[in-house]
PDB file of N, CA and C in Angstrom:
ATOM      1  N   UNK A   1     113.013 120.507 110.217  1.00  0.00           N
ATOM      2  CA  UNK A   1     112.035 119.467 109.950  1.00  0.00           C
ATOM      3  C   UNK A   1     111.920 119.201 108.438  1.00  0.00           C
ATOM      4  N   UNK A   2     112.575 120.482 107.691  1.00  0.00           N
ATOM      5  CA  UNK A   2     111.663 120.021 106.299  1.00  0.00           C
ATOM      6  C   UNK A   2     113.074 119.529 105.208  1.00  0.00           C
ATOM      7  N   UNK A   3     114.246 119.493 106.392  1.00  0.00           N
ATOM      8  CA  UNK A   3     115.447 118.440 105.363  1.00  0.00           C
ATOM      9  C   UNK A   3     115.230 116.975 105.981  1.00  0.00           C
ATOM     10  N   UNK A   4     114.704 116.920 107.212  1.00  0.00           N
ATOM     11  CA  UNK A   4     114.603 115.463 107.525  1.00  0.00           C
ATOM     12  C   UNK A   4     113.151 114.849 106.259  1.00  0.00           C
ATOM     13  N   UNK A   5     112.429 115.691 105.982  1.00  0.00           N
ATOM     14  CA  UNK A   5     111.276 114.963 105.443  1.00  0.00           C
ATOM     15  C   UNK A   5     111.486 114.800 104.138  1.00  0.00           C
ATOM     16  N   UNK A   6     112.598 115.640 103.697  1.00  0.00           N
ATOM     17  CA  UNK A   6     113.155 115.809 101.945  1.00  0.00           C
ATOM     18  C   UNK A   6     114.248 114.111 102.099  1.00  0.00           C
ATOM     19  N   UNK A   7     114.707 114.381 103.259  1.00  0.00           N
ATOM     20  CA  UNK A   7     115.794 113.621 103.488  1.00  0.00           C
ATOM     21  C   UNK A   7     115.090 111.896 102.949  1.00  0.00           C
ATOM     22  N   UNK A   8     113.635 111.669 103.980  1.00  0.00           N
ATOM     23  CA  UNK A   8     112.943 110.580 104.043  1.00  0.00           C
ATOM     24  C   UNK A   8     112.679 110.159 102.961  1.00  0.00           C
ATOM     25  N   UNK A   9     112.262 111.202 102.141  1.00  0.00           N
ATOM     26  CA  UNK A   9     111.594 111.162 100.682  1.00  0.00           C
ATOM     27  C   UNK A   9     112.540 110.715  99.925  1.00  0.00           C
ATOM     28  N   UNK A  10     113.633 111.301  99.604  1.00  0.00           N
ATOM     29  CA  UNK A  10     114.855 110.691  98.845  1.00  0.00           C
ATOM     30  C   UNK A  10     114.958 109.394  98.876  1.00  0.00           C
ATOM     31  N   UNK A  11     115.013 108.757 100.420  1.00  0.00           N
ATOM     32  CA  UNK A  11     115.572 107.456 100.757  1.00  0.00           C
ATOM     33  C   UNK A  11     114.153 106.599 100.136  1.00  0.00           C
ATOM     34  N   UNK A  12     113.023 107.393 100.585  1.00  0.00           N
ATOM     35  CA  UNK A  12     112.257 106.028 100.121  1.00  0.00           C
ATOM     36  C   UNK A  12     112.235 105.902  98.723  1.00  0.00           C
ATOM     37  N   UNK A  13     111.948 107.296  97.886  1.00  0.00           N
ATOM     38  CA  UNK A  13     111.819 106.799  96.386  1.00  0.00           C
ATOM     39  C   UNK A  13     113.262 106.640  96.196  1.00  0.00           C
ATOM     40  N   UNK A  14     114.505 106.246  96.394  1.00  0.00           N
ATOM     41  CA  UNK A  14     115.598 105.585  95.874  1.00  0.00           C
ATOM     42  C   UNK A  14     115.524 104.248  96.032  1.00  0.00           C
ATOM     43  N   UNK A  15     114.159 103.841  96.738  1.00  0.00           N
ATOM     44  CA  UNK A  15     114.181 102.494  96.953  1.00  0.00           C
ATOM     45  C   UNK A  15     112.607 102.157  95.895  1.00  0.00           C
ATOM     46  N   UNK A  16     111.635 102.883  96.189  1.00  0.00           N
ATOM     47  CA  UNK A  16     110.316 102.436  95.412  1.00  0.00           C
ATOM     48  C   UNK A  16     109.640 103.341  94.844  1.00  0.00           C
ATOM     49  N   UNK A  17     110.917 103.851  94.025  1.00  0.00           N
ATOM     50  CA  UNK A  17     110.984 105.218  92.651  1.00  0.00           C
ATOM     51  C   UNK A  17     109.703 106.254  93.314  1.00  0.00           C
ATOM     52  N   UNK A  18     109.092 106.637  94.257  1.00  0.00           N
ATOM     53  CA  UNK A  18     107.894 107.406  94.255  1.00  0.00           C
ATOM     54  C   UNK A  18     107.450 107.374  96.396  1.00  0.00           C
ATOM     55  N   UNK A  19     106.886 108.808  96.562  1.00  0.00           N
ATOM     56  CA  UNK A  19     106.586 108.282  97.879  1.00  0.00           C
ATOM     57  C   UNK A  19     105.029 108.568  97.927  1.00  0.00           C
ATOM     58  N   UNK A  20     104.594 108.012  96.619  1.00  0.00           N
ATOM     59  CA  UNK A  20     102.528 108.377  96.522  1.00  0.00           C
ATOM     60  C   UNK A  20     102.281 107.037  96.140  1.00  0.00           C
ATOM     61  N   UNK A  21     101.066 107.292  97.067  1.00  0.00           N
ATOM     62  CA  UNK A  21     100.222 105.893  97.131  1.00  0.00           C
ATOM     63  C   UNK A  21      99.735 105.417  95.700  1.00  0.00           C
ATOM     64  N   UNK A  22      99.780 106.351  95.047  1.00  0.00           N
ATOM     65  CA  UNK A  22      98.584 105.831  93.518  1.00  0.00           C
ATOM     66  C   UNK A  22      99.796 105.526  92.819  1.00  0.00           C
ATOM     67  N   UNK A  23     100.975 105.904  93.089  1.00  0.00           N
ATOM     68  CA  UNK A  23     101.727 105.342  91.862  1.00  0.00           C
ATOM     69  C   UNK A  23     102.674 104.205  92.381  1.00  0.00           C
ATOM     70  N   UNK A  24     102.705 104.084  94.053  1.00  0.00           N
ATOM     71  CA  UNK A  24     103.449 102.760  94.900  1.00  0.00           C
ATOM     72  C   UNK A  24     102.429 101.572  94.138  1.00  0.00           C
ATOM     73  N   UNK A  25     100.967 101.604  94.281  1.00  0.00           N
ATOM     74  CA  UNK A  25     100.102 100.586  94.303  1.00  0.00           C
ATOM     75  C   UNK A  25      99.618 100.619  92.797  1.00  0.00           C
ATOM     76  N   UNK A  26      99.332 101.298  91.992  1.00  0.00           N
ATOM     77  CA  UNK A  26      98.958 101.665  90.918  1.00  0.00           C
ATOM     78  C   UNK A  26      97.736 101.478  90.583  1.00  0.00           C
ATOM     79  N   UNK A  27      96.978 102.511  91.665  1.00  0.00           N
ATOM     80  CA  UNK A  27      95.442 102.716  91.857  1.00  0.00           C
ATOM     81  C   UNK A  27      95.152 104.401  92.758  1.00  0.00           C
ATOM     82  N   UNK A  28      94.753 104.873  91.694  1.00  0.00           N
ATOM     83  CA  UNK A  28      94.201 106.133  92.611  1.00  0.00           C
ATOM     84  C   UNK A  28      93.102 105.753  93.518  1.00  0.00           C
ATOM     85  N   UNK A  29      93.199 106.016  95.248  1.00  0.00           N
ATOM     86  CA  UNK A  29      92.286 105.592  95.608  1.00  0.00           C
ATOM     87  C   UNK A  29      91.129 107.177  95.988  1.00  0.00           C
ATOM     88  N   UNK A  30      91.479 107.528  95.416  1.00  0.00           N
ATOM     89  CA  UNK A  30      90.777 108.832  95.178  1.00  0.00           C
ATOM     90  C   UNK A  30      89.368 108.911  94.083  1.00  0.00           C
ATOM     91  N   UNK A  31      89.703 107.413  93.510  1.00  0.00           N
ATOM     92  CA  UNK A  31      88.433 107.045  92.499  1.00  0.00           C
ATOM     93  C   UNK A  31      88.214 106.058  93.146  1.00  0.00           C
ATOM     94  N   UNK A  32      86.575 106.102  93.367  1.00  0.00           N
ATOM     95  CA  UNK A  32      86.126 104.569  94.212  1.00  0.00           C
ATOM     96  C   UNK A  32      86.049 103.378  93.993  1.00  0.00           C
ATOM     97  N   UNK A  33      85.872 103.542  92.103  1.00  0.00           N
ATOM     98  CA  UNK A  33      86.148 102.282  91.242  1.00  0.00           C
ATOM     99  C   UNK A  33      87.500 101.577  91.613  1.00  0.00           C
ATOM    100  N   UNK A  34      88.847 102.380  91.471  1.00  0.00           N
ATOM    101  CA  UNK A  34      89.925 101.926  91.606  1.00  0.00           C
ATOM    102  C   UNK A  34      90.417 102.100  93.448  1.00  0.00           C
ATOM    103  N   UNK A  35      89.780 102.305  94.380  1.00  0.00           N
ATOM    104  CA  UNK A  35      89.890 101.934  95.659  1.00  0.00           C
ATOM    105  C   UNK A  35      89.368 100.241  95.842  1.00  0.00           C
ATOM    106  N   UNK A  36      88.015 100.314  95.491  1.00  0.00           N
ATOM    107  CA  UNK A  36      87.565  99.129  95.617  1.00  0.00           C
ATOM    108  C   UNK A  36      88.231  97.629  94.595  1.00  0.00           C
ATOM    109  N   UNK A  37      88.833  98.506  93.588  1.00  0.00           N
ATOM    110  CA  UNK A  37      89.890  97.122  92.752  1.00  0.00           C
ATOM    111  C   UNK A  37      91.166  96.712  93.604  1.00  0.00           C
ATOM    112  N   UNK A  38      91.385  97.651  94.279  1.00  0.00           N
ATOM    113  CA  UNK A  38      92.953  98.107  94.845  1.00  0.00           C
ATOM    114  C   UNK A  38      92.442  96.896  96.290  1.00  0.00           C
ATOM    115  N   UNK A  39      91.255  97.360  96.720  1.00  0.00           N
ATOM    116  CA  UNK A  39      91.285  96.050  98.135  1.00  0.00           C
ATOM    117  C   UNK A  39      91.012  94.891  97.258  1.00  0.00           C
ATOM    118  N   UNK A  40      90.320  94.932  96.372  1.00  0.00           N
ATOM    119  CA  UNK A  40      90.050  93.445  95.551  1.00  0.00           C
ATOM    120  C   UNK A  40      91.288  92.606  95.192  1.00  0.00           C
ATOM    121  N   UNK A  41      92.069  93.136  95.225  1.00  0.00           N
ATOM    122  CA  UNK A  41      93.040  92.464  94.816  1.00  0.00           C
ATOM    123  C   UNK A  41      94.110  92.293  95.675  1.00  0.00           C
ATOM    124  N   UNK A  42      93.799  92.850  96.846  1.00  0.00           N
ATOM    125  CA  UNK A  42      94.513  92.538  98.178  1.00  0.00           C
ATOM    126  C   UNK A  42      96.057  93.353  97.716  1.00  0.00           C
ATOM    127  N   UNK A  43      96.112  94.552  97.284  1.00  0.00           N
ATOM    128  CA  UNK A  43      97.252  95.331  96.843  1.00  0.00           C
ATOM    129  C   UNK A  43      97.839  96.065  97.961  1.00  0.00           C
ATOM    130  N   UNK A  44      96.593  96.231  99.364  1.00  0.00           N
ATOM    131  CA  UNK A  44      97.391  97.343 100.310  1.00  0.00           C
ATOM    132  C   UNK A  44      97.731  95.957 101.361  1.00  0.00           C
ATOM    133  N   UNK A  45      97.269  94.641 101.250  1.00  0.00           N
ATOM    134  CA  UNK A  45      97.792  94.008 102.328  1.00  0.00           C
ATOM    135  C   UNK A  45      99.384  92.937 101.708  1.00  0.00           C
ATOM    136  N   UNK A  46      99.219  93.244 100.118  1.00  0.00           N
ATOM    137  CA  UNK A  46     100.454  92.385  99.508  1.00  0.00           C
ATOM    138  C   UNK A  46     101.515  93.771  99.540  1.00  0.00           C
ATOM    139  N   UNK A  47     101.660  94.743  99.508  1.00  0.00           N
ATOM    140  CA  UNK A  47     102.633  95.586  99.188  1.00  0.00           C
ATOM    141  C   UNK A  47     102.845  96.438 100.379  1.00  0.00           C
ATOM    142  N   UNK A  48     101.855  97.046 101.140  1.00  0.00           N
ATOM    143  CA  UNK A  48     101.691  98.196 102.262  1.00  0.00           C
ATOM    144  C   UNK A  48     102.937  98.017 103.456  1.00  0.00           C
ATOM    145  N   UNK A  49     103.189  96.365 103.659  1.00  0.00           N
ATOM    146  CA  UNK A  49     103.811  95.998 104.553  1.00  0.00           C
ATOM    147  C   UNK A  49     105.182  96.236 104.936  1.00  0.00           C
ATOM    148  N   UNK A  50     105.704  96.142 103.353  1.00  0.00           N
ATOM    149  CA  UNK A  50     107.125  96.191 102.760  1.00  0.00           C
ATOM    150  C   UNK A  50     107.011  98.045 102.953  1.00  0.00           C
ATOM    151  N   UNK A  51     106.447  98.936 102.530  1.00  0.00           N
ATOM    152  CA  UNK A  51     106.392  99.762 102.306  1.00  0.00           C
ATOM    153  C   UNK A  51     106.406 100.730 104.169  1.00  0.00           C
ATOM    154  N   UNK A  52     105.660 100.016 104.697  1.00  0.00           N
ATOM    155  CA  UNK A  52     105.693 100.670 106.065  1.00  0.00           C
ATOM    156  C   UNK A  52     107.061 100.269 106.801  1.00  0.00           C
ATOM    157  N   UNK A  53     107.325  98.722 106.537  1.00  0.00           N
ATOM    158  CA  UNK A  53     108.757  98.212 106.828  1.00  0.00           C
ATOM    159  C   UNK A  53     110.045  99.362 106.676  1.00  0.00           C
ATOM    160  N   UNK A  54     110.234  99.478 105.173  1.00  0.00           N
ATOM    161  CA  UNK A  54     111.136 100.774 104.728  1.00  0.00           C
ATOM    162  C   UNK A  54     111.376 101.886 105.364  1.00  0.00           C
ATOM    163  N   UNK A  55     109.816 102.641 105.469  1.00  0.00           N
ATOM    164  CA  UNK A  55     109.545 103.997 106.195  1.00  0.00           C
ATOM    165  C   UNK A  55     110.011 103.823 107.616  1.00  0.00           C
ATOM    166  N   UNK A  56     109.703 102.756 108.585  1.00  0.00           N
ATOM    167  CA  UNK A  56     110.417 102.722 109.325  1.00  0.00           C
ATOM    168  C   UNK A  56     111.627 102.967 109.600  1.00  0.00           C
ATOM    169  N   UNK A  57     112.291 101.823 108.768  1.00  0.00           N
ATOM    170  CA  UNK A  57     113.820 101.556 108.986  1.00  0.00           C
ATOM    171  C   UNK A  57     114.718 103.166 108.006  1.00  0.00           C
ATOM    172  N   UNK A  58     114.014 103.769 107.078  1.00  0.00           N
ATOM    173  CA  UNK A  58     114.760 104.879 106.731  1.00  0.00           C
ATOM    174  C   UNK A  58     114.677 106.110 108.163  1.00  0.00           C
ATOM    175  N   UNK A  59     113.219 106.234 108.750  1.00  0.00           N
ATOM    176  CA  UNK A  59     113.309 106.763 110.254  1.00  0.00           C
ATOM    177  C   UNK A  59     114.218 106.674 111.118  1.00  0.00           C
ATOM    178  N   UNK A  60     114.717 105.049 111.156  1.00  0.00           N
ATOM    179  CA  UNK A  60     115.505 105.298 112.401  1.00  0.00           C
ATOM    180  C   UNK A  60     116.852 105.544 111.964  1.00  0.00           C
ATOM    181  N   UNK A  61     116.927 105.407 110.694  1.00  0.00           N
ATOM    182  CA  UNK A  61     118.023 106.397 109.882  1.00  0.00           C
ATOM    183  C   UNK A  61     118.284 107.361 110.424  1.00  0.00           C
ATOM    184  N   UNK A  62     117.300 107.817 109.981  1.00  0.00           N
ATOM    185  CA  UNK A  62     117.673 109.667 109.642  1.00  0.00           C
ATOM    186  C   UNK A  62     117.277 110.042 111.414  1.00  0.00           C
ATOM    187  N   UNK A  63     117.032 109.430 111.890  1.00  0.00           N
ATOM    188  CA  UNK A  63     116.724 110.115 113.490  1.00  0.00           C
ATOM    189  C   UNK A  63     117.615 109.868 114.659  1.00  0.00           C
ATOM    190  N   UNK A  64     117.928 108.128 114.259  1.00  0.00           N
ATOM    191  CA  UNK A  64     119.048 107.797 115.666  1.00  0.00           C
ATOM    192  C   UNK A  64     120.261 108.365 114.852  1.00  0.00           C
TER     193      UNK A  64
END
């Protein structure tokens, strides 16, 4: 399990340099100030999409 998840990780940050949310979106949402800028600016519905898209398609990579 833990070369498929090294495996995942590789593929995604070879595509969007990083596989953490604060540095994909560039908002810790761990601070409420910068959670609430991060929906203000519609950052998890302009970027999240592409990002879940990827994770997918590197899945059926590494699985089928």
């Amino acid at each position: 399990a833990m070369e498929l998840k090294n495996e995942f990780d590789r593929q995604f940050t070879e595509r969007f340099g990083t596989v953490l949310c604060k540095e994909l979106l560039g908002k810790d949402f761990s601070i409420p100030a910068e959670k609430e800028q991060a929906f203000a600016e519609q950052l998890t519905a302009q970027k999240c999409p592409d990002f879940i898209s990827a994770a997918i398609e590197i899945l059926e990579d590494i699985l089928c």
